[in-house]
C-alpha atoms as a PDB file:
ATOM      1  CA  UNK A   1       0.000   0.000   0.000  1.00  0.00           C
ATOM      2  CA  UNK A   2       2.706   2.568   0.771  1.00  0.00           C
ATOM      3  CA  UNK A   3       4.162   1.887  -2.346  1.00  0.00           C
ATOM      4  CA  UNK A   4       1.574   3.488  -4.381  1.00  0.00           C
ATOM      5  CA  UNK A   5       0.885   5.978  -2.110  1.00  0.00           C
ATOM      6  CA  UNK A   6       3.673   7.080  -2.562  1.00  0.00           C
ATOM      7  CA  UNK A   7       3.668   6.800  -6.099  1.00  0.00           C
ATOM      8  CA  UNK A   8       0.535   8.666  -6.001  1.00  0.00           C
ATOM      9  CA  UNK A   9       2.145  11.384  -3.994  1.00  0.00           C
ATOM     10  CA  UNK A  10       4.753  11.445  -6.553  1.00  0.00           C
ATOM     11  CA  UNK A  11       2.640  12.049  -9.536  1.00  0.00           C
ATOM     12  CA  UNK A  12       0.552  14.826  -7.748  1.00  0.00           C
ATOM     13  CA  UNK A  13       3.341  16.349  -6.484  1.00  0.00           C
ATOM     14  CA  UNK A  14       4.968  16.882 -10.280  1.00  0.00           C
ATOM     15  CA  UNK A  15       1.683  17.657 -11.714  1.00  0.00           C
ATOM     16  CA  UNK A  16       1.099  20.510  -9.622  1.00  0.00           C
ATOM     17  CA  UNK A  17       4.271  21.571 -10.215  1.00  0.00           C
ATOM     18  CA  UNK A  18       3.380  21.410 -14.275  1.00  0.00           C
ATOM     19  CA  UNK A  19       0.428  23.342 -13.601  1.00  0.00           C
ATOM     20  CA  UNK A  20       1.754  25.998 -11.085  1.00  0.00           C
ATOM     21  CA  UNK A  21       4.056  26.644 -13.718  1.00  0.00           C
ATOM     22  CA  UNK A  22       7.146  25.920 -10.947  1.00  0.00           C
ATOM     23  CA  UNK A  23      10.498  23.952 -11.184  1.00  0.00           C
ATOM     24  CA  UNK A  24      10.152  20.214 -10.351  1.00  0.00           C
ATOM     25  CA  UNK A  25      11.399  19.633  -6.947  1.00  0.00           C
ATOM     26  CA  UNK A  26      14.002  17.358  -8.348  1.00  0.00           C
ATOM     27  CA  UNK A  27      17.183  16.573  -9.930  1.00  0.00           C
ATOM     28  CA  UNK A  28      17.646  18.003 -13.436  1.00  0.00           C
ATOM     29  CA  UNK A  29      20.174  15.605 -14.676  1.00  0.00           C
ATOM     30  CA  UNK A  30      20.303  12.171 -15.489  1.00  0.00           C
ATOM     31  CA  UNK A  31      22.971  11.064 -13.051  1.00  0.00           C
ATOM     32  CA  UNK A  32      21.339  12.587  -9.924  1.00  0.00           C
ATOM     33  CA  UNK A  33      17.860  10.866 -10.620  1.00  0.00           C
ATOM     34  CA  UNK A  34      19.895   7.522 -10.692  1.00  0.00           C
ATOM     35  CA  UNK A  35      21.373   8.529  -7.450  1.00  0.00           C
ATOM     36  CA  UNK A  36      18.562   9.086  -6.056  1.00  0.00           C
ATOM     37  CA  UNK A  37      17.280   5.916  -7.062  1.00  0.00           C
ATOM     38  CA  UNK A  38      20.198   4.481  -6.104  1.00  0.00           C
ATOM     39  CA  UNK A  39      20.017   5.662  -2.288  1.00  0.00           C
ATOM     40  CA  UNK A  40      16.621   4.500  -2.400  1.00  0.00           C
ATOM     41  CA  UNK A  41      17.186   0.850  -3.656  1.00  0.00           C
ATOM     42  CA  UNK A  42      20.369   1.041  -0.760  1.00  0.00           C
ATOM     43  CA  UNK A  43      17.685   2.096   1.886  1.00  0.00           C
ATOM     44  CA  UNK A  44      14.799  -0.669   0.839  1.00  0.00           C
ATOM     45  CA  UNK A  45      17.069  -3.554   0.265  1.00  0.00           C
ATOM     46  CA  UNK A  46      19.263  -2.146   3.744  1.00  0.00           C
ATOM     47  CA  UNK A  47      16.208  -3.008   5.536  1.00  0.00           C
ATOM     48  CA  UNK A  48      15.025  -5.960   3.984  1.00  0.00           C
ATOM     49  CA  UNK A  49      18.223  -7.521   4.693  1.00  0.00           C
ATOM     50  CA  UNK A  50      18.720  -6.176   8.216  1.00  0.00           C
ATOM     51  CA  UNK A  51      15.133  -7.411   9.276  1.00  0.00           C
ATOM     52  CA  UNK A  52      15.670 -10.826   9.228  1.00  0.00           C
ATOM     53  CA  UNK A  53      18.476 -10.719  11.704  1.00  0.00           C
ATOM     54  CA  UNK A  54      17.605 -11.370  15.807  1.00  0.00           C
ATOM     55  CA  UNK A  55      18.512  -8.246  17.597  1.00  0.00           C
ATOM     56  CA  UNK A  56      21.524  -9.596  19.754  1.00  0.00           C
ATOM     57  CA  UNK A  57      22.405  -5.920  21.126  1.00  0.00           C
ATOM     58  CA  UNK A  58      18.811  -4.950  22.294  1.00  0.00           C
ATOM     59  CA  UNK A  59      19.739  -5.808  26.121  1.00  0.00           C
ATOM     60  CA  UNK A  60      22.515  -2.841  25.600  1.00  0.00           C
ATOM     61  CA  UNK A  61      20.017  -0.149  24.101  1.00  0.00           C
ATOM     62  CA  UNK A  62      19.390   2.288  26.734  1.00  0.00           C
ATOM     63  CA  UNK A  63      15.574   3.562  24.903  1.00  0.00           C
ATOM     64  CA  UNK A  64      14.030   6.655  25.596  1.00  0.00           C
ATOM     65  CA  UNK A  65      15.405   7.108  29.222  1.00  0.00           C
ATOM     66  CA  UNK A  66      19.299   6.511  28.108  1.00  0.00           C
ATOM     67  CA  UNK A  67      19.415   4.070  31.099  1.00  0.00           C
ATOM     68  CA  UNK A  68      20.589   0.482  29.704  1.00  0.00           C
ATOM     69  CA  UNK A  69      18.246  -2.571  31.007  1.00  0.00           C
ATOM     70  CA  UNK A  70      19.693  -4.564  33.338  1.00  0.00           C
ATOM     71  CA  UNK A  71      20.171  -8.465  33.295  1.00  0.00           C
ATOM     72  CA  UNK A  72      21.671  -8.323  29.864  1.00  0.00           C
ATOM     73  CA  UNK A  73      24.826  -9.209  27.922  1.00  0.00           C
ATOM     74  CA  UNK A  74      27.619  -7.817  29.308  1.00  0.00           C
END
């Protein structure tokens, strides 16, 4: 679903841009649209790949007090 949300977000976003008569919030040349498809392929398949490991460090995390849990890995 995000996806084509976004996709949809995407399209309205460069439409009303067409319309408004207003540069297109985006890169003008070929080689920065593929790096920003690049860094988003690198983000996606980052997570993808980093989702399927256990989280062996959580013990060590200190959340949003700062203050690590105890009983852990030390």
């Amino acid at each position: 679903m995000r996806p084509l949300l976004g996709l949809l977000l995407g399209l309205l976003i460069g439409a009303g841009c067409r319309l408004l008569g207003i540069p297109l919030p985006a890169p003008q040349a070929l080689i920065g649209a593929l790096l920003v498809l690049a860094m988003t392929l690198g983000y996606g398949l980052v997570g993808l790949l980093n989702s399927c490991r256990p989280a062996t460090q959580q013990s060590n995390c200190g959340g949003p007090s700062g203050r690590r849990q105890t009983g852990g890995i030390r």
